[in-house]
Protein backbone atom coordinates (compact mmCIF):
# COMPACT_ATOMS: atom_id res chain seq x y z
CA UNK A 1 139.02 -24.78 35.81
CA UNK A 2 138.90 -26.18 39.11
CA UNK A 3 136.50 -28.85 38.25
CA UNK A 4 136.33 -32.70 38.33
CA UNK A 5 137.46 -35.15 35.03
CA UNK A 6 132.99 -36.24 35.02
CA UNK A 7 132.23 -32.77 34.50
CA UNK A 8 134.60 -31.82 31.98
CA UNK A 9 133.36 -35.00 29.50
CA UNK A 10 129.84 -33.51 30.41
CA UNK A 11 130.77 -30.01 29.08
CA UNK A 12 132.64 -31.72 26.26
CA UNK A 13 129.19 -33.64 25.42
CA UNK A 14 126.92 -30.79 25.91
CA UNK A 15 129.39 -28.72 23.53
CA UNK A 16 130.59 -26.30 26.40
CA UNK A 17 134.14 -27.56 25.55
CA UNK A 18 135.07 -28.19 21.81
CA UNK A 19 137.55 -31.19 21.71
CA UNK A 20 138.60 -34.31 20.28
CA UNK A 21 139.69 -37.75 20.76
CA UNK A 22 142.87 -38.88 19.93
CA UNK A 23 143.29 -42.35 18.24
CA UNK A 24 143.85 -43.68 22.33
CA UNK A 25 141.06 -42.56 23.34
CA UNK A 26 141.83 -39.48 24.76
CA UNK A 27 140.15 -36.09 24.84
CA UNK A 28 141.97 -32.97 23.28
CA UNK A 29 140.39 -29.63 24.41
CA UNK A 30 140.68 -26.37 22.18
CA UNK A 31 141.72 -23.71 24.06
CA UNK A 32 140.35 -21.04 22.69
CA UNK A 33 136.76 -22.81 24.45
CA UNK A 34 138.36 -23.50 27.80
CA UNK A 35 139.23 -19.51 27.53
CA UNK A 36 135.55 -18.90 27.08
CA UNK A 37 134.53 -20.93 29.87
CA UNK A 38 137.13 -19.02 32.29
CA UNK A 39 135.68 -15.71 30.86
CA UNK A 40 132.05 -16.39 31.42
CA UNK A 41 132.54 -17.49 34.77
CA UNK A 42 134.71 -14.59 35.36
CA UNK A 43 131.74 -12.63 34.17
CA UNK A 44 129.31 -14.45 36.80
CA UNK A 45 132.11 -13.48 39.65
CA UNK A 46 132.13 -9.99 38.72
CA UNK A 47 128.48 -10.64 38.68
CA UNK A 48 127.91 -12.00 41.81
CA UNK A 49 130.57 -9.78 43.32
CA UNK A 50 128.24 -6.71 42.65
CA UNK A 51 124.95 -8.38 43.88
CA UNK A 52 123.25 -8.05 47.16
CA UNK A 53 122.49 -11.89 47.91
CA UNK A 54 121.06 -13.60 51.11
CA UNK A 55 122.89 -15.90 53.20
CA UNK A 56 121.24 -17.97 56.10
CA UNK A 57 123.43 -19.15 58.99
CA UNK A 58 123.57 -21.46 61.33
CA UNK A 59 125.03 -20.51 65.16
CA UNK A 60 125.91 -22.02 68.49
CA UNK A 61 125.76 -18.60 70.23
CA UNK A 62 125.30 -14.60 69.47
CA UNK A 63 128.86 -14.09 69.82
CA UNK A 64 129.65 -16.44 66.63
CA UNK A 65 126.71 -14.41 65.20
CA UNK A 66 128.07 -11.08 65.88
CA UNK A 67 131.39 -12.23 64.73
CA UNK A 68 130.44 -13.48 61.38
CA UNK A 69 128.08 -10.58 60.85
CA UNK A 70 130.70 -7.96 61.31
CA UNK A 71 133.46 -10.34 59.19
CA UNK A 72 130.71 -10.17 56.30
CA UNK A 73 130.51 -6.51 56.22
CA UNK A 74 134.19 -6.25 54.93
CA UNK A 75 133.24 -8.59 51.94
CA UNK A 76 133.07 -6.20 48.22
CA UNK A 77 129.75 -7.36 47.78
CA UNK A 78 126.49 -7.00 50.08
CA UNK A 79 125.44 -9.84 51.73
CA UNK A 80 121.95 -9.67 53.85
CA UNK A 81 122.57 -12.32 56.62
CA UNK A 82 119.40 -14.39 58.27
CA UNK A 83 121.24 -15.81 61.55
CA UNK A 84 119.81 -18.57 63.99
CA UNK A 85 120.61 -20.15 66.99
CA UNK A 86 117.52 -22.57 66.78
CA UNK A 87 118.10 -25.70 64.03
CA UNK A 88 114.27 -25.81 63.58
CA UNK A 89 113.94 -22.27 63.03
CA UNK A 90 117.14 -22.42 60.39
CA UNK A 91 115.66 -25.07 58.61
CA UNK A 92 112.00 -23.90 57.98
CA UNK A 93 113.72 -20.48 56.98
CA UNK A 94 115.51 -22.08 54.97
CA UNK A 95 112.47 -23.04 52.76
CA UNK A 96 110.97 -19.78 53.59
CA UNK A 97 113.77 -17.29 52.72
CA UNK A 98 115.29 -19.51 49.81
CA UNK A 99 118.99 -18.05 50.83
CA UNK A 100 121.68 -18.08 47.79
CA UNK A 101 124.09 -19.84 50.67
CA UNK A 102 123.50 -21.90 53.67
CA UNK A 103 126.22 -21.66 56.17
CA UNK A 104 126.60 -23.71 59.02
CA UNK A 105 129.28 -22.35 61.71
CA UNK A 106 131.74 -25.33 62.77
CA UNK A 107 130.89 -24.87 66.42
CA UNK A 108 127.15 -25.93 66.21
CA UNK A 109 127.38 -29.39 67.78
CA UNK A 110 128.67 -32.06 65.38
CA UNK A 111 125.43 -34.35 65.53
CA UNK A 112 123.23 -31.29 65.02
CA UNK A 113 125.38 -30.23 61.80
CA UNK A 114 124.54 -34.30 60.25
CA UNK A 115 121.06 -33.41 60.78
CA UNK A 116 120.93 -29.88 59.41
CA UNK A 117 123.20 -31.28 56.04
CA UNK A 118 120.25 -34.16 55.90
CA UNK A 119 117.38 -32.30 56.12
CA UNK A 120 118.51 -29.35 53.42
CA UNK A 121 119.29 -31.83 51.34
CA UNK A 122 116.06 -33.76 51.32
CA UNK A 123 113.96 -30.70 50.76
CA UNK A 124 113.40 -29.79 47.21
CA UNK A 125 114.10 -25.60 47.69
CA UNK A 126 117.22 -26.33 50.14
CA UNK A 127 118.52 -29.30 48.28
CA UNK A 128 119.88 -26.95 45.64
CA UNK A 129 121.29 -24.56 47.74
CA UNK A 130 125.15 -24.43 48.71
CA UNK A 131 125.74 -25.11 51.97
CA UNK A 132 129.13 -24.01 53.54
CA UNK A 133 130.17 -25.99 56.35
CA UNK A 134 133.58 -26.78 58.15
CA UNK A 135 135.90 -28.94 56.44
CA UNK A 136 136.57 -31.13 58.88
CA UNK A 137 131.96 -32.52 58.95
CA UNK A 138 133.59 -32.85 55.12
CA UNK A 139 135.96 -35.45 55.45
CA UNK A 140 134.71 -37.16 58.00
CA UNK A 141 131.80 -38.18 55.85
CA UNK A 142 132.51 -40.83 54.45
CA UNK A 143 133.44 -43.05 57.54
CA UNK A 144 130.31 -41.79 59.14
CA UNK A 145 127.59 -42.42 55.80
CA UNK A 146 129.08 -45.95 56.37
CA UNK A 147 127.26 -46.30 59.43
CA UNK A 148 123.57 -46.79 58.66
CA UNK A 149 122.85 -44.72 61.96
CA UNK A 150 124.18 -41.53 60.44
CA UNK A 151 121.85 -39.76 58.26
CA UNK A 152 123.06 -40.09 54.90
CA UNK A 153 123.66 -39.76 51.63
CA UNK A 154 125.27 -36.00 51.55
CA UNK A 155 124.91 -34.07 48.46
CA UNK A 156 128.66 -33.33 48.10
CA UNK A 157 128.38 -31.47 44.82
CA UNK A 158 126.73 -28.74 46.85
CA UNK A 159 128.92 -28.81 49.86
CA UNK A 160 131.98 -26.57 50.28
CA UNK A 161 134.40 -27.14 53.21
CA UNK A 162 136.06 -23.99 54.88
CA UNK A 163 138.74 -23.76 57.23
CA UNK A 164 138.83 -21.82 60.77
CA UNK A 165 139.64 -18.57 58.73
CA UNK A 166 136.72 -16.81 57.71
CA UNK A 167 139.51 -14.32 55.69
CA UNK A 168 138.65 -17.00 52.69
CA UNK A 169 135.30 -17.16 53.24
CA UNK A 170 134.03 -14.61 50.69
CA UNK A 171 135.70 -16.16 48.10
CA UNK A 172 134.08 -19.68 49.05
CA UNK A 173 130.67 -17.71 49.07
CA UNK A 174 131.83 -16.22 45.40
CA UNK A 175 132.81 -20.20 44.15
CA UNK A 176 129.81 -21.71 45.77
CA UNK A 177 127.26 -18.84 43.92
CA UNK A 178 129.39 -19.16 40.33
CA UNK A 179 129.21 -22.93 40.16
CA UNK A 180 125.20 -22.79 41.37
CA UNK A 181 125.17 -20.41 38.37
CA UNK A 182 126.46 -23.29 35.90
């Protein structure tokens, strides 16, 4: 299911997942409800993979614009795209607009990506977006939310790393709109 061990005793408490414990102490999940689960997210995929849905992206230059852009209209479903060079401008649209996905290309400058991640995150609207950003901002992270002069705490539950291939980004964007879904 592609989900952590927290949020599978959640859907076992909320009675997503029927199961049981075993005289150790251990869970025992039917599968005929873990087959239910993968259906009805399939069902929000197929969903989603129909839908025209907004996403609002981040750029260092209109090159990186053009190229994402263009990449996005080979993607099965329709995606409107609301592209900026400016952060400021990015992040009041980002209230404005209320995008399904925030992207943030892995060329904007490093310091300017920390600040972006902070400031979605703080806002109510933006805070419960998914924001895609490069894997690398990712795992660095943690070293840098250890220094108190990085802004931090990072909403990680709504961050999805990609790598320098946008081939897999469409299905990040598809996994990122599913699990808001949940």
């Amino acid at each position: 299911m592609q989900v952590s061990l927290g949020t599978i005793q959640k859907m076992v408490e909320t009675g997503e997942l029927i199961a049981w414990k075993t005289r150790g102490g251990h869970r025992r999940i039917l599968d005929l409800s873990i087959e239910r689960q993968l259906a009805k997210r399939h069902e929000l995929l197929r969903h989603f993979c129909s839908k025209k849905y907004s996403v609002l992206g981040i750029f260092s230059s209109t090159e990186e614009i053009e190229s994402f852009e263009n990449h996005c209209k080979t993607f099965e479903s329709q995606i409107l795209c609301h592209s900026f060079l400016d952060i400021s401008e990015a992040l009041m649209a980002g209230v404005e607009l209320k995008p399904e996905i925030i992207y943030i290309d892995q060329k904007v400058n490093t310091i300017d990506q920390y600040h972006l991640l902070h400031q979605f995150n703080k806002n109510t609207i933006t805070g419960q977006i998914p924001i895609l950003i490069h894997q690398d901002i990712i795992q660095a992270s943690p070293e840098l939310s250890q220094n108190p002069a990085v802004l931090s705490p990072f909403a990680k539950s709504k961050m999805y790393g990609y790598s320098n291939s946008l081939e897999v980004l469409e299905n990040i964007i598809q996994k990122a709109l599913v699990e808001k879904m949940l």
